[in-house]
Protein backbone atom coordinates (compact mmCIF):
# COMPACT_ATOMS: atom_id res chain seq x y z
CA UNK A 1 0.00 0.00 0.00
CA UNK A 2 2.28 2.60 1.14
CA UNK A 3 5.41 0.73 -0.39
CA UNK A 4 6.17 1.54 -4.36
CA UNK A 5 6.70 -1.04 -7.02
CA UNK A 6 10.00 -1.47 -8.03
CA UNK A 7 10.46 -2.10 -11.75
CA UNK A 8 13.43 -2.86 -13.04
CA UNK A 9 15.58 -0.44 -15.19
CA UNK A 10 15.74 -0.92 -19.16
CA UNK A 11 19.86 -1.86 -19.58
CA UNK A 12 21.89 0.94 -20.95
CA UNK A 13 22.29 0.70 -24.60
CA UNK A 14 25.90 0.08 -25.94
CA UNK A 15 27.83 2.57 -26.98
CA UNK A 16 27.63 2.03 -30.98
CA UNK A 17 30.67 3.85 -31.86
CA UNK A 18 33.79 2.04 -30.42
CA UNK A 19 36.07 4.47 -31.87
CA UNK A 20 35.27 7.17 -29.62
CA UNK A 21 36.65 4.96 -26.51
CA UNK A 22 40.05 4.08 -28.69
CA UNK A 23 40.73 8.18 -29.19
CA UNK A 24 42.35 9.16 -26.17
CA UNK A 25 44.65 5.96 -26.76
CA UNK A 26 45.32 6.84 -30.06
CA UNK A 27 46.16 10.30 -28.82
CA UNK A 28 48.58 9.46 -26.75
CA UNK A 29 50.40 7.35 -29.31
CA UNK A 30 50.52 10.67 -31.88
CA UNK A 31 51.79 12.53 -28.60
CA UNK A 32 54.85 9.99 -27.84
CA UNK A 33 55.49 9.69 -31.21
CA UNK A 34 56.15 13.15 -32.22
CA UNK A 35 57.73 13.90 -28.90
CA UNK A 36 60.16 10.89 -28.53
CA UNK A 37 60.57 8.40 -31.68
CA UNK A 38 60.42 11.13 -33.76
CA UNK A 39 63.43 13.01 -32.72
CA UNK A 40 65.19 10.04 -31.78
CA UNK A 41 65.37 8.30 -34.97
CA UNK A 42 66.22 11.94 -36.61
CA UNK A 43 69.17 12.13 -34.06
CA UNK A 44 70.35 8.96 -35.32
CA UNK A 45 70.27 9.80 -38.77
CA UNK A 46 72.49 12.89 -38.05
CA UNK A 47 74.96 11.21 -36.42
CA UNK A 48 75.31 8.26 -39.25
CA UNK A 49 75.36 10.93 -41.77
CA UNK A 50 77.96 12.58 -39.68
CA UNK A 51 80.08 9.57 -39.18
CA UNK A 52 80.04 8.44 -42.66
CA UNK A 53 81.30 12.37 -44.01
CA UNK A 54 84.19 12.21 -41.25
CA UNK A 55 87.35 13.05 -43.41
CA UNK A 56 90.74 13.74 -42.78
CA UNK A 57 91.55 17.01 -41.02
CA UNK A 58 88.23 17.05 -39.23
CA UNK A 59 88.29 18.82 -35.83
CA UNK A 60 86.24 16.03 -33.70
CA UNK A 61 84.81 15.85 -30.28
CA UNK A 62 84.17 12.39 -28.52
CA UNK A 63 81.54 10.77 -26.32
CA UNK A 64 84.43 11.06 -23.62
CA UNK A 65 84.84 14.48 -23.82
CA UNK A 66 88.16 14.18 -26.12
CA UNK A 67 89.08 16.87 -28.97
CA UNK A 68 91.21 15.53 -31.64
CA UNK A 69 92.19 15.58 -34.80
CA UNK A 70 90.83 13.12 -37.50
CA UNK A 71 94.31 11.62 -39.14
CA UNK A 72 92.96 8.55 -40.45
CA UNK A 73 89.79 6.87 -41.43
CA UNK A 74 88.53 3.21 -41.53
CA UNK A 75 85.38 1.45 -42.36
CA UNK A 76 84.15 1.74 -38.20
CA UNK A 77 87.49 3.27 -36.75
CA UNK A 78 88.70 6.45 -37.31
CA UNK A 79 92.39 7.43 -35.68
CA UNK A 80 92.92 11.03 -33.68
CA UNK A 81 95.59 13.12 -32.83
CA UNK A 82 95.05 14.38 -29.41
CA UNK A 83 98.46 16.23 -29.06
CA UNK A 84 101.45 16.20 -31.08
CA UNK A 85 102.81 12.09 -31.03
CA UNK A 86 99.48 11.45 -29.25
CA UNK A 87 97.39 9.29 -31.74
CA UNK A 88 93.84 7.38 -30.42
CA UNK A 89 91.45 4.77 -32.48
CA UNK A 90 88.04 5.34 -31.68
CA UNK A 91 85.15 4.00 -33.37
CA UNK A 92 83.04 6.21 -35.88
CA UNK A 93 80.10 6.07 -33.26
CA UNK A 94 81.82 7.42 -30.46
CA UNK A 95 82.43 10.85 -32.44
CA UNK A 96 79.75 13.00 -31.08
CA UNK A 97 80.31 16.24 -32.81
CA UNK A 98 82.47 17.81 -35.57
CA UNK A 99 83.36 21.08 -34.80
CA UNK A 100 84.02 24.23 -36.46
CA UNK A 101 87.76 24.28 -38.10
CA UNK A 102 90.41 26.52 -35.65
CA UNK A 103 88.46 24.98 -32.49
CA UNK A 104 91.78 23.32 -31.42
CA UNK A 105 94.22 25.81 -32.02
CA UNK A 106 91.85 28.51 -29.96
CA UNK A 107 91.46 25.99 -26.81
CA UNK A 108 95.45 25.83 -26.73
């Protein structure tokens, strides 16, 4: 008497469009992309295309932190000349930047 029916609820319909549920996902894909792959992989070519133009005379800095000379180049080694009589092999991916021609002498 006093005490409502109680009716059970119609179920909620599915949500038709599955896509909408996939988009923040697929946002956050574009964002790591374009913020970390992205630049990665266009570091690496850099430094390959670097590597493979090192030529004789080159003014190099290392991964180590050494400045040298490039006197000779191999295939994957290329040799430095860190002072006078002071000659290193290091490989081709260890070269980190080439810099600016004069660098040396001005550091001296």
């Amino acid at each position: 008497m006093f005490i409502n029916n109680a009716y059970a609820q119609a179920a909620a319909a599915p949500v038709q469009d599955g896509f909408i549920q996939f988009l923040p996902l697929i946002g956050l894909v574009a964002v790591f992309y374009f913020l970390v792959l992205r630049p990665q992989t266009k570091r690496a070519k850099e430094l390959k295309a670097m590597a493979e133009g090192l030529q004789r005379g080159d003014e190099v800095l290392t991964t180590g932190g050494m400045l040298g000379r490039v006197i000779k180049v191999n295939e994957q080694y290329a040799t430095l000349e860190l002072a006078q009589n002071v000659e290193v092999v290091v490989q081709k991916a260890s070269i980190q930047s080439v810099l600016p021609k004069g660098t040396l002498s001005s550091i001296k």
